[in-house]
PDB file of N, CA and C in Angstrom:
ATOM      1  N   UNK A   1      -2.919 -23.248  10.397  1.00  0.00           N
ATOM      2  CA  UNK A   1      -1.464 -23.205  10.357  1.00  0.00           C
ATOM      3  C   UNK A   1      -0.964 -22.252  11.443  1.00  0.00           C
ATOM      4  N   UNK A   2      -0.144 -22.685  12.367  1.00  0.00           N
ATOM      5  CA  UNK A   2       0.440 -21.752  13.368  1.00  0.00           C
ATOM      6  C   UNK A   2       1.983 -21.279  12.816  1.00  0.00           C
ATOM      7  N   UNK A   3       2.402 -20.125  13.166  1.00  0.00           N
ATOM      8  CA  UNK A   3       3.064 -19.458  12.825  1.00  0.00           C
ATOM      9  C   UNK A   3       3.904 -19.371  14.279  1.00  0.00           C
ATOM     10  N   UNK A   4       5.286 -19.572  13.483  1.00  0.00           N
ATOM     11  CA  UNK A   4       6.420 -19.312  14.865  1.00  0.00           C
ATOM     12  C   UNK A   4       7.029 -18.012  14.832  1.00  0.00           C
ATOM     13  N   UNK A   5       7.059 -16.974  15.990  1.00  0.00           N
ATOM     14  CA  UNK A   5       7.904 -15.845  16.308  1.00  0.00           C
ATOM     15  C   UNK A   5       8.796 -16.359  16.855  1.00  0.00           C
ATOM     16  N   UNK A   6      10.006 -15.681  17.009  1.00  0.00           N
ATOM     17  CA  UNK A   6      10.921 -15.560  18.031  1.00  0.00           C
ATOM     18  C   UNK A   6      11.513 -14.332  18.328  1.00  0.00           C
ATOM     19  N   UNK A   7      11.248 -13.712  19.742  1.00  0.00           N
ATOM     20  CA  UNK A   7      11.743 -12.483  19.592  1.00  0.00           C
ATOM     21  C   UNK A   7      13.024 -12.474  19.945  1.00  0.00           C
ATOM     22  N   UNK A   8      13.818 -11.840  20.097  1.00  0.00           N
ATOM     23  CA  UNK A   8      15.229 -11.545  20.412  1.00  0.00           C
ATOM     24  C   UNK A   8      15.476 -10.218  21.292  1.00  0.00           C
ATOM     25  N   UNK A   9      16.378 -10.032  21.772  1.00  0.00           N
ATOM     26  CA  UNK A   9      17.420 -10.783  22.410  1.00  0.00           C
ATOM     27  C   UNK A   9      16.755 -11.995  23.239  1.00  0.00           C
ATOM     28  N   UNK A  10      15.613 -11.714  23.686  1.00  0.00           N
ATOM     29  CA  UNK A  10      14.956 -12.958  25.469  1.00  0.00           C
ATOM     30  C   UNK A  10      15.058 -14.412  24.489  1.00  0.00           C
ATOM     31  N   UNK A  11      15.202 -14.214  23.282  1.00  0.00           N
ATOM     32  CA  UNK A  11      14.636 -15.557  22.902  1.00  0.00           C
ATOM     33  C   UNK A  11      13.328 -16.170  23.198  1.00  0.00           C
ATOM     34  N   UNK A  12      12.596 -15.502  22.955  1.00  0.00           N
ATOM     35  CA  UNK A  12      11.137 -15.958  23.576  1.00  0.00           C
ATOM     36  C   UNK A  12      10.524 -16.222  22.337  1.00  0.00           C
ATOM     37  N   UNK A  13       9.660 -17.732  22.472  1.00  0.00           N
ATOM     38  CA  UNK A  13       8.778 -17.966  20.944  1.00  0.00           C
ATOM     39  C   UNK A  13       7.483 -18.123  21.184  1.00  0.00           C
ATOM     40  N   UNK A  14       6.662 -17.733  20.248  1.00  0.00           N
ATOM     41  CA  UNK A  14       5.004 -17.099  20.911  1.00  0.00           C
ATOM     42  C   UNK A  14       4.775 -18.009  18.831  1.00  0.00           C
ATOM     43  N   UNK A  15       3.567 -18.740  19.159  1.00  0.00           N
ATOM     44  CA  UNK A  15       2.992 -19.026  18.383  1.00  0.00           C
ATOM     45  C   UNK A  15       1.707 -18.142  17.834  1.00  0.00           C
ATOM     46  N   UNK A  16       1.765 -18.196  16.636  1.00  0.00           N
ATOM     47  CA  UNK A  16       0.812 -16.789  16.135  1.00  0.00           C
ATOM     48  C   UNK A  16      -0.160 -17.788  15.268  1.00  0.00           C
ATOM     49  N   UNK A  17      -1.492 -17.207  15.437  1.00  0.00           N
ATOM     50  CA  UNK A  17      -2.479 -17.980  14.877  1.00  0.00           C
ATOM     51  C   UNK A  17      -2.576 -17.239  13.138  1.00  0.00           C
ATOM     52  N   UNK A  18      -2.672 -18.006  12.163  1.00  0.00           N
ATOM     53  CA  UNK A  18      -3.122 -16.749  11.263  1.00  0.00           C
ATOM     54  C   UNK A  18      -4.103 -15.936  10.795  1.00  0.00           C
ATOM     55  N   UNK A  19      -3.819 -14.957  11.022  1.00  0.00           N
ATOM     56  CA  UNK A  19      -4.934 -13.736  10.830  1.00  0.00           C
ATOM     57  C   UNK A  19      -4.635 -12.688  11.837  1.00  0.00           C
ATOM     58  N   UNK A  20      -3.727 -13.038  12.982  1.00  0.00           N
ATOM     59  CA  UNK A  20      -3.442 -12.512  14.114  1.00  0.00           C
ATOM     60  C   UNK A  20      -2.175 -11.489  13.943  1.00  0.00           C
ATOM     61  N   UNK A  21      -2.030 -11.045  14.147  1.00  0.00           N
ATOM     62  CA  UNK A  21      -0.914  -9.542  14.907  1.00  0.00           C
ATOM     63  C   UNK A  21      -0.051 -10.037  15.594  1.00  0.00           C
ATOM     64  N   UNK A  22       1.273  -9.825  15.540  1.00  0.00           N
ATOM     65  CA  UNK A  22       2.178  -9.993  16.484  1.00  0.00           C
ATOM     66  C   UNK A  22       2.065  -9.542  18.307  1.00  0.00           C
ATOM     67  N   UNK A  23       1.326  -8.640  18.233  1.00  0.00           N
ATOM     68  CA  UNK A  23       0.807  -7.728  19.324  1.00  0.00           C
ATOM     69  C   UNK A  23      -0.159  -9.166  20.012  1.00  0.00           C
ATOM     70  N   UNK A  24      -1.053  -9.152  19.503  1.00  0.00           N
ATOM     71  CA  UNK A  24      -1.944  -9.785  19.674  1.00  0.00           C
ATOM     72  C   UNK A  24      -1.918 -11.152  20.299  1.00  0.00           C
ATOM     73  N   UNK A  25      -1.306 -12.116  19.655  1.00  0.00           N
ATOM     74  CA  UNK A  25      -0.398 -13.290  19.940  1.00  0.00           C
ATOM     75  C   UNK A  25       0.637 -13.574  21.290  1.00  0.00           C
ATOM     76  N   UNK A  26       1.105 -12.104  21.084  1.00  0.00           N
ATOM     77  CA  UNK A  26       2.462 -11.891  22.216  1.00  0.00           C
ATOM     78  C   UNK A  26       1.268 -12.044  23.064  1.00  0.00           C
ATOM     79  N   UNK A  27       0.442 -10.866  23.413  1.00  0.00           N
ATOM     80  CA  UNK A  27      -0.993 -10.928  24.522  1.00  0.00           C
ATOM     81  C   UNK A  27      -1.607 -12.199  24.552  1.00  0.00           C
ATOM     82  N   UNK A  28      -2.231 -13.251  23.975  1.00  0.00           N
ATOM     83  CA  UNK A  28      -2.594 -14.059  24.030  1.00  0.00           C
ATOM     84  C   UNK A  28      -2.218 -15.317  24.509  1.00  0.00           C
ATOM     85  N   UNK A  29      -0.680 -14.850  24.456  1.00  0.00           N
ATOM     86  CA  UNK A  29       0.437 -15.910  24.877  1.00  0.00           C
ATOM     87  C   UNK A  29       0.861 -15.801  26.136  1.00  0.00           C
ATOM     88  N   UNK A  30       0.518 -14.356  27.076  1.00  0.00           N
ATOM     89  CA  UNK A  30       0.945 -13.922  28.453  1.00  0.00           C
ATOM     90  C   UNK A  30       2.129 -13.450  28.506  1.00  0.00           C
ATOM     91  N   UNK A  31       2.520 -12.847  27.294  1.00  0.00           N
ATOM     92  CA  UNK A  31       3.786 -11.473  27.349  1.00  0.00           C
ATOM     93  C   UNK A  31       2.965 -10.131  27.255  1.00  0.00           C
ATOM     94  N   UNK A  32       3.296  -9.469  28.054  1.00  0.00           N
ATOM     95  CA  UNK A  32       3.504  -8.107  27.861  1.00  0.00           C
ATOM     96  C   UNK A  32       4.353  -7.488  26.555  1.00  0.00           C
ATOM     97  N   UNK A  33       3.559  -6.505  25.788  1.00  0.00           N
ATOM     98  CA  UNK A  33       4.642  -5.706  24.876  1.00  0.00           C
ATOM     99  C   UNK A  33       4.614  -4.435  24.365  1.00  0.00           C
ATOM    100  N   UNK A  34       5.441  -4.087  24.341  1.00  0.00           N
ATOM    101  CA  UNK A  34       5.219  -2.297  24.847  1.00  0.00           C
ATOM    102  C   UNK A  34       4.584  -2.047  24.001  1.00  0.00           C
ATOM    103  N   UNK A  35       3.570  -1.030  24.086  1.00  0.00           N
ATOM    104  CA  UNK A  35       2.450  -0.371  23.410  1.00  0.00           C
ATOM    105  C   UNK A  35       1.899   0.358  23.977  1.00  0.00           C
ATOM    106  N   UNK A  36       1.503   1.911  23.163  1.00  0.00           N
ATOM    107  CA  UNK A  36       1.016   2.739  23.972  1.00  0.00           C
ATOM    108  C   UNK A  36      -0.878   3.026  23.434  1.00  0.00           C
ATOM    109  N   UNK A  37      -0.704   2.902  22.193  1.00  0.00           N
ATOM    110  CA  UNK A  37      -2.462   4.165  21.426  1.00  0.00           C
ATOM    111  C   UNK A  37      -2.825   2.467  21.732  1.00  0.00           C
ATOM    112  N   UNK A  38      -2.796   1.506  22.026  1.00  0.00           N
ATOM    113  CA  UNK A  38      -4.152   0.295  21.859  1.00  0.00           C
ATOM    114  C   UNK A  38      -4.525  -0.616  20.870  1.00  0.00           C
ATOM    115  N   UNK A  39      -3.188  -0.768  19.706  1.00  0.00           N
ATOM    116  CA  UNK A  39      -2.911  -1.612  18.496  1.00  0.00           C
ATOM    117  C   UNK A  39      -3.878  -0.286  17.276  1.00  0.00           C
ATOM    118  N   UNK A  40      -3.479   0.638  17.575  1.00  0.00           N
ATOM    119  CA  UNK A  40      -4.260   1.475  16.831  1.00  0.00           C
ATOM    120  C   UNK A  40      -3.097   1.670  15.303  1.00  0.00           C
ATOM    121  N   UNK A  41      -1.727   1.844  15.678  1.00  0.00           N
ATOM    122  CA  UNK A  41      -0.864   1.931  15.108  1.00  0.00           C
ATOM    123  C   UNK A  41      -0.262   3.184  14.244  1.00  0.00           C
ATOM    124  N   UNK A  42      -0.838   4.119  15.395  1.00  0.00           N
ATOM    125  CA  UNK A  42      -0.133   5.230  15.706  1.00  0.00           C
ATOM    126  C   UNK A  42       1.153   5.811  16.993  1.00  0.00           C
ATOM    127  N   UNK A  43       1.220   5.164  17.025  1.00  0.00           N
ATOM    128  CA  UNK A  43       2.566   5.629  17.878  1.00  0.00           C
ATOM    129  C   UNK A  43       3.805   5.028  18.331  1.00  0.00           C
ATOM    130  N   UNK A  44       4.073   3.745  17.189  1.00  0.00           N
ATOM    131  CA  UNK A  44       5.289   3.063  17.229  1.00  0.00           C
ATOM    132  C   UNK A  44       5.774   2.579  18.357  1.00  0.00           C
ATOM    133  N   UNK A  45       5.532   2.328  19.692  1.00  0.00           N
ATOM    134  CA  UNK A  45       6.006   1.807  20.861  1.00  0.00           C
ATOM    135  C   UNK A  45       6.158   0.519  20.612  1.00  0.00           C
ATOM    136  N   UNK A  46       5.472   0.045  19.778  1.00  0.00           N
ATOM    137  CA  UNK A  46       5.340  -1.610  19.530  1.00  0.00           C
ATOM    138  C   UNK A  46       6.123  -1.901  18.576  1.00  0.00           C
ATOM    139  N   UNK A  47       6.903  -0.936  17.652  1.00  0.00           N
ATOM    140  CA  UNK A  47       7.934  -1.238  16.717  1.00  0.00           C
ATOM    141  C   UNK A  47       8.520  -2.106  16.578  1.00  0.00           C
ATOM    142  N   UNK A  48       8.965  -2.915  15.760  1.00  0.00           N
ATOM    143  CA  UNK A  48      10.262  -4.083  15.575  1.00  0.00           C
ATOM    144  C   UNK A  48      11.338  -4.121  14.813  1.00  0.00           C
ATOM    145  N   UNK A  49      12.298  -4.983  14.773  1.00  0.00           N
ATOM    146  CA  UNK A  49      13.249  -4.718  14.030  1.00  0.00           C
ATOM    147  C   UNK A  49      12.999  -6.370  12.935  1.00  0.00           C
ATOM    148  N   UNK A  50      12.614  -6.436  12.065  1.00  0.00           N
ATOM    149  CA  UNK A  50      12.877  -7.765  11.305  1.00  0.00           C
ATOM    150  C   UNK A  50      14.213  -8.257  11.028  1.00  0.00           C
ATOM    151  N   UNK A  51      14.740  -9.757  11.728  1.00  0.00           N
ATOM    152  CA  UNK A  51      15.395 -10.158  11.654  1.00  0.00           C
ATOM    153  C   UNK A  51      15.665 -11.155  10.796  1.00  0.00           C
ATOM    154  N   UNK A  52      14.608 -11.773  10.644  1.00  0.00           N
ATOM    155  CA  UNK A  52      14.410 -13.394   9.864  1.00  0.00           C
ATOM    156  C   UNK A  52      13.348 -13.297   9.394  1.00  0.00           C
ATOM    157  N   UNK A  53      12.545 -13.608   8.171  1.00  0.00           N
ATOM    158  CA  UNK A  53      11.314 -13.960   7.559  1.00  0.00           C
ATOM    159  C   UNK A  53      11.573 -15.122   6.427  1.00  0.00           C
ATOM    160  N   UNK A  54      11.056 -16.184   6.622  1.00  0.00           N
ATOM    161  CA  UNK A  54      10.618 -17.504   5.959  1.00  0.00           C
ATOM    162  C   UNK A  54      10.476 -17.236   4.633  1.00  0.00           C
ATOM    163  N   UNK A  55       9.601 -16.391   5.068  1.00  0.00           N
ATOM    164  CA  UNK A  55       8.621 -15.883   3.017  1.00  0.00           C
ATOM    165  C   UNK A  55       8.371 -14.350   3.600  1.00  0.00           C
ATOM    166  N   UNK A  56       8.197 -13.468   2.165  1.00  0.00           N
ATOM    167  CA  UNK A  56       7.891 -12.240   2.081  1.00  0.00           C
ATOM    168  C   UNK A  56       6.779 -11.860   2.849  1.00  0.00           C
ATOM    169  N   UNK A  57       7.391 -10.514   3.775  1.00  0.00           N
ATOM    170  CA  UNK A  57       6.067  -9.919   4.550  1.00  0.00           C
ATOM    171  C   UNK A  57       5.288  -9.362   4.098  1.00  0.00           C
ATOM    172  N   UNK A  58       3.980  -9.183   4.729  1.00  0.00           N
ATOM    173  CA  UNK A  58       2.734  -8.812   3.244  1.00  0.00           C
ATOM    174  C   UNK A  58       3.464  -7.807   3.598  1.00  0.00           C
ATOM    175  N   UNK A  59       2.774  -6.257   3.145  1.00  0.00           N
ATOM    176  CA  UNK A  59       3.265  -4.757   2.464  1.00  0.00           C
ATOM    177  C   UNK A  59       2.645  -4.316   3.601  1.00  0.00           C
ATOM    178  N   UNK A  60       3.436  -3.310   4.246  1.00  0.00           N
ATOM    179  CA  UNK A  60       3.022  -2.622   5.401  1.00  0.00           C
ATOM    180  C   UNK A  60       1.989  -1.728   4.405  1.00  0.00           C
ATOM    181  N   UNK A  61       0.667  -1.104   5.231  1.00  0.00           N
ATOM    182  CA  UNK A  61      -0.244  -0.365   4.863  1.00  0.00           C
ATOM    183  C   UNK A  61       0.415   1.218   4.782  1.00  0.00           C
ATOM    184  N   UNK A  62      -0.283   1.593   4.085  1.00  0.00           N
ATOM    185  CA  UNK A  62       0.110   3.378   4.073  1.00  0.00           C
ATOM    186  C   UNK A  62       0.001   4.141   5.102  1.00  0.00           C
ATOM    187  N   UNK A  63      -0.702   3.510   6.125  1.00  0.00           N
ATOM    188  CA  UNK A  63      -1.092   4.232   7.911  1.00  0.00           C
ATOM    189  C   UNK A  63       0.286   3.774   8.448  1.00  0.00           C
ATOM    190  N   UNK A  64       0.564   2.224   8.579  1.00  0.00           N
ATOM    191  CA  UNK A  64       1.647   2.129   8.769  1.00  0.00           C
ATOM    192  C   UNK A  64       3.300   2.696   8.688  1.00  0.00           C
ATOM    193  N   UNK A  65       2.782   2.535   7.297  1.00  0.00           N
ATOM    194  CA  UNK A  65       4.302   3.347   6.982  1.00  0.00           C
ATOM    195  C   UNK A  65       4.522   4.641   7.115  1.00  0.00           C
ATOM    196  N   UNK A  66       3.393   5.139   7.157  1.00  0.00           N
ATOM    197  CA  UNK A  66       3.355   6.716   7.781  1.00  0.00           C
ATOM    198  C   UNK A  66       3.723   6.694   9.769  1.00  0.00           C
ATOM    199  N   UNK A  67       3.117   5.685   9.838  1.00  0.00           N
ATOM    200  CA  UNK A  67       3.798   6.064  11.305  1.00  0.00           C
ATOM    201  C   UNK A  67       5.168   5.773  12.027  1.00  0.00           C
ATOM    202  N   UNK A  68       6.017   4.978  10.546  1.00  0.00           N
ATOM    203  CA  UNK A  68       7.166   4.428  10.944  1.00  0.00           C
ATOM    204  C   UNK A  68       8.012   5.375  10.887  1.00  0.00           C
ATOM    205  N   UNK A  69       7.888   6.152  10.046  1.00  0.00           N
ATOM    206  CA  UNK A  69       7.797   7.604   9.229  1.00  0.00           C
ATOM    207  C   UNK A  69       9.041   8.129  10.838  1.00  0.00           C
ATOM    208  N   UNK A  70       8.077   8.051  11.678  1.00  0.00           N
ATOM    209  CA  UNK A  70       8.276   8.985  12.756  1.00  0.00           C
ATOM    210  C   UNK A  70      10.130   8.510  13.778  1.00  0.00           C
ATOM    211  N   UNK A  71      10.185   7.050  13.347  1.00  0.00           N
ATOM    212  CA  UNK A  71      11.407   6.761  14.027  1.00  0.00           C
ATOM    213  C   UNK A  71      12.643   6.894  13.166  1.00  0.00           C
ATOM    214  N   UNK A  72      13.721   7.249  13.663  1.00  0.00           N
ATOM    215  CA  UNK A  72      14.846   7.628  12.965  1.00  0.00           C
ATOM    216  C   UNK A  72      15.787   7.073  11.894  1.00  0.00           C
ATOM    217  N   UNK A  73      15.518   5.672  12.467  1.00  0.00           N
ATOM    218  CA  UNK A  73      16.160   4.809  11.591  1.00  0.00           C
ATOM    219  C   UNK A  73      15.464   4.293  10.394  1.00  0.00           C
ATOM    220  N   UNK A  74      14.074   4.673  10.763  1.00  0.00           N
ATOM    221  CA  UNK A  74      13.259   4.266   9.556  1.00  0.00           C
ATOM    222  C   UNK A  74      13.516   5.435   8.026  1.00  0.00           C
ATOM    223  N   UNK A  75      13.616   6.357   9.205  1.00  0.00           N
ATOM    224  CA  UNK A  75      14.126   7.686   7.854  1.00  0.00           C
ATOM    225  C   UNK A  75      15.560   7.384   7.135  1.00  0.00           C
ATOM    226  N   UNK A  76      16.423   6.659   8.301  1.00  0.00           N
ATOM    227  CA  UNK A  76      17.445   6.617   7.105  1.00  0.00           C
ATOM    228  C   UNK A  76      17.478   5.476   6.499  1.00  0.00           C
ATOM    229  N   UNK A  77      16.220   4.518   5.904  1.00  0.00           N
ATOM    230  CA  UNK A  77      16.310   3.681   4.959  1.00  0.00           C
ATOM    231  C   UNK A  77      16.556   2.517   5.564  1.00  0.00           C
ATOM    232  N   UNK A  78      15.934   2.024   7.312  1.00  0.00           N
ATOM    233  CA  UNK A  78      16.269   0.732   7.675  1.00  0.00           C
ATOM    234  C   UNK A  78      14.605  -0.143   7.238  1.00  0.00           C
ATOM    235  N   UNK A  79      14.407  -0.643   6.153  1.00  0.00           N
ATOM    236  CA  UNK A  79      12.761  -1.115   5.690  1.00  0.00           C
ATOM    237  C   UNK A  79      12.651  -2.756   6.379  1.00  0.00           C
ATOM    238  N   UNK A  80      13.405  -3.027   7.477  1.00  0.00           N
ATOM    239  CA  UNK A  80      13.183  -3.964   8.312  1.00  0.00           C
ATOM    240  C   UNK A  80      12.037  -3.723   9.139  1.00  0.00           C
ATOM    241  N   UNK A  81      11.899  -2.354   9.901  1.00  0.00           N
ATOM    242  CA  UNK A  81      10.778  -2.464  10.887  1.00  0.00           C
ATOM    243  C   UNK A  81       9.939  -2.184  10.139  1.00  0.00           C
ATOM    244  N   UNK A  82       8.956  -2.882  11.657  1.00  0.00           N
ATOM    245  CA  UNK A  82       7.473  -2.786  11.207  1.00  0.00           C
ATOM    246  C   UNK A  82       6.758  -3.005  12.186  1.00  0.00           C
ATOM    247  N   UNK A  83       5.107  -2.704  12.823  1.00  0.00           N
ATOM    248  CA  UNK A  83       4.128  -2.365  13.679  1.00  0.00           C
ATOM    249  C   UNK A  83       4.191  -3.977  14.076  1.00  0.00           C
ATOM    250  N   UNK A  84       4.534  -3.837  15.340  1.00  0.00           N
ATOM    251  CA  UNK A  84       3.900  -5.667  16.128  1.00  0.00           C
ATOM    252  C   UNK A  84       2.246  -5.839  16.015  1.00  0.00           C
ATOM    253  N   UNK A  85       1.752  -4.294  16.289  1.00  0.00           N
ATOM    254  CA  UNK A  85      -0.150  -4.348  16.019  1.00  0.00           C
ATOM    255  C   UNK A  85      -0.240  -4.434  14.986  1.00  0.00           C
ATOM    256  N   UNK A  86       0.454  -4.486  13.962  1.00  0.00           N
ATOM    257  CA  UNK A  86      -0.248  -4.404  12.253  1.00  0.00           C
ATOM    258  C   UNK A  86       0.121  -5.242  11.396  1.00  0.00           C
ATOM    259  N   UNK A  87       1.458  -5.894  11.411  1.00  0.00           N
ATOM    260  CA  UNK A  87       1.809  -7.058  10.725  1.00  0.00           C
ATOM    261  C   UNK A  87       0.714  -8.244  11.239  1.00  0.00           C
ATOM    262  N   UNK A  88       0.451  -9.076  10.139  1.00  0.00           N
ATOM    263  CA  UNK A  88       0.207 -10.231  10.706  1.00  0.00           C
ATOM    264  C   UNK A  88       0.863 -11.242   9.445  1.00  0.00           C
ATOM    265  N   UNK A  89       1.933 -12.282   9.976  1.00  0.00           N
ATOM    266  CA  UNK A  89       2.750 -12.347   9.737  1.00  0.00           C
ATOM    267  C   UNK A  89       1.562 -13.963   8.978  1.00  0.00           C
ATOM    268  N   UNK A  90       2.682 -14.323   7.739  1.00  0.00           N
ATOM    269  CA  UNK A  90       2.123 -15.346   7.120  1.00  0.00           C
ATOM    270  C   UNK A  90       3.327 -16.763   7.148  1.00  0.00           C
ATOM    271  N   UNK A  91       4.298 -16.698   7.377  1.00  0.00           N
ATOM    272  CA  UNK A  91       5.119 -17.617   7.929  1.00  0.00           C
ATOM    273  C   UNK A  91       6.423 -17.386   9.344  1.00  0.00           C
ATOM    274  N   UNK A  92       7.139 -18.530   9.446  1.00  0.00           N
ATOM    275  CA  UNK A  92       7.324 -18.348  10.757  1.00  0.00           C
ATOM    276  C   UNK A  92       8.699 -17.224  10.583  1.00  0.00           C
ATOM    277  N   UNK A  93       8.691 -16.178  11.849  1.00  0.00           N
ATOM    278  CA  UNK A  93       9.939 -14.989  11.681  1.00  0.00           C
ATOM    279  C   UNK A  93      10.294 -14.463  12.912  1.00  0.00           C
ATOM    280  N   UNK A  94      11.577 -13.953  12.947  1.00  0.00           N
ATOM    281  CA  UNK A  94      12.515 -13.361  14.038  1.00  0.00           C
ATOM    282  C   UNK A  94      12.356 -12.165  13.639  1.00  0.00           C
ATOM    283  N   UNK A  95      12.166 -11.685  15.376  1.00  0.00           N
ATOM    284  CA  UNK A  95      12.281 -10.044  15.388  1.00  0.00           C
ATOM    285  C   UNK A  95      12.975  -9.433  16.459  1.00  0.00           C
ATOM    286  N   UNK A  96      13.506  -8.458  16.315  1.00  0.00           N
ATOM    287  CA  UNK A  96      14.368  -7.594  17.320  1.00  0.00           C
ATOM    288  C   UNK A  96      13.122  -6.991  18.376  1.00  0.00           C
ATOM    289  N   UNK A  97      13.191  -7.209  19.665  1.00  0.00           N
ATOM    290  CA  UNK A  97      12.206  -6.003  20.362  1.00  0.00           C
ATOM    291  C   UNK A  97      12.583  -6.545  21.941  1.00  0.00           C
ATOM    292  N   UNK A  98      12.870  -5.098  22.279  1.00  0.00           N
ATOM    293  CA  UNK A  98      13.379  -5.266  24.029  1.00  0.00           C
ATOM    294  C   UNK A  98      12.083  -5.230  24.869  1.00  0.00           C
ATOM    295  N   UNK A  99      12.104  -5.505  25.721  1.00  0.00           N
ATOM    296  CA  UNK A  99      10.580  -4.918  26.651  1.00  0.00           C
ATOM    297  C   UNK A  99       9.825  -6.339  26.371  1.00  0.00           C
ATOM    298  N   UNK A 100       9.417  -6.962  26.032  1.00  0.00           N
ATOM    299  CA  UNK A 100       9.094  -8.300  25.543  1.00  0.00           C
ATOM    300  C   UNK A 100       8.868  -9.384  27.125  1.00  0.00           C
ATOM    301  N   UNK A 101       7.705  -9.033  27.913  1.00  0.00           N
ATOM    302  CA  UNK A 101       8.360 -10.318  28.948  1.00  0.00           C
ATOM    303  C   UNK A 101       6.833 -10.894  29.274  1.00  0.00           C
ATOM    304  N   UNK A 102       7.130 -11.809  30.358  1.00  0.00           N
ATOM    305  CA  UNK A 102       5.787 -12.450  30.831  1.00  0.00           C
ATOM    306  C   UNK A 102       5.348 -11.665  31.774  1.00  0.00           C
ATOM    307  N   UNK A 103       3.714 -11.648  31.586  1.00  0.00           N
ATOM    308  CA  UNK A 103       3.058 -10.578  32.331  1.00  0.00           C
ATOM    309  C   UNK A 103       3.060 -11.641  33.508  1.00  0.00           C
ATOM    310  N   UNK A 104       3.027 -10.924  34.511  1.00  0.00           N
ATOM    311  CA  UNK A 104       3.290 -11.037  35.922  1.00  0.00           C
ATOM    312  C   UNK A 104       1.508 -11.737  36.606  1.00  0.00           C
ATOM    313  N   UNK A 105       1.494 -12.763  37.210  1.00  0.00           N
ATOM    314  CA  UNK A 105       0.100 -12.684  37.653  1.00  0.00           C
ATOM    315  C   UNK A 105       0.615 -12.166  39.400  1.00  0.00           C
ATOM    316  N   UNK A 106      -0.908 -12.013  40.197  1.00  0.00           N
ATOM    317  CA  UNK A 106      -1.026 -11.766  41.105  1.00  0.00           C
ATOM    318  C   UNK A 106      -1.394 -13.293  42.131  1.00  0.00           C
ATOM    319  N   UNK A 107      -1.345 -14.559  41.987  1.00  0.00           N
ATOM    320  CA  UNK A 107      -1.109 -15.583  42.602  1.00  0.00           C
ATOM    321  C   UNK A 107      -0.706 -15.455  43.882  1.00  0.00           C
TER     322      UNK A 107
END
């Protein structure tokens, strides 16, 4: 079963295999997406904003939510985001995330 993203604002849709990471998928698909520790999912660069979900997202992990911990809006009670490296999403969903583009080849 393939799974549809769409990110937003670019409107860009990246098919996600299941079992796969949003991170992962975006990479597999030839977007670039910001990330810094290596899908380790410590350092929120890869953050999202959930816009749309089909069906319920599984439960962010306790590593997770500890590292969401760290962005501002997450403190004041926005339980939309969540790790592009750590979700792996089980039906098709819209997400907020800028920085989002096609990696560039050297051709």
């Amino acid at each position: 079963m393939t799974i549809r993203l769409t990110v937003q604002p670019a409107g860009i849709e990246i098919d996600v295999d299941a079992g796969e990471s949003l991170l992962e998928a975006a990479e597999r698909a030839g977007y670039s997406w910001p990330s810094v520790c290596g899908r380790q999912g410590v350092c929120s660069t890869c953050s999202v904003q959930i816009l749309e979900a089909n069906e319920p997202l599984p439960v962010a992990s306790s590593a997770e939510r500890e590292t969401l911990q760290i962005l501002p809006s997450y403190q004041d009670g926005d339980d939309a985001l969540r790790l592009a490296c750590q979700i792996r999403p089980t039906a098709d969903l819209a997400v907020r995330k800028l920085g989002v583009r096609p990696i560039e080849s050297n051709d």
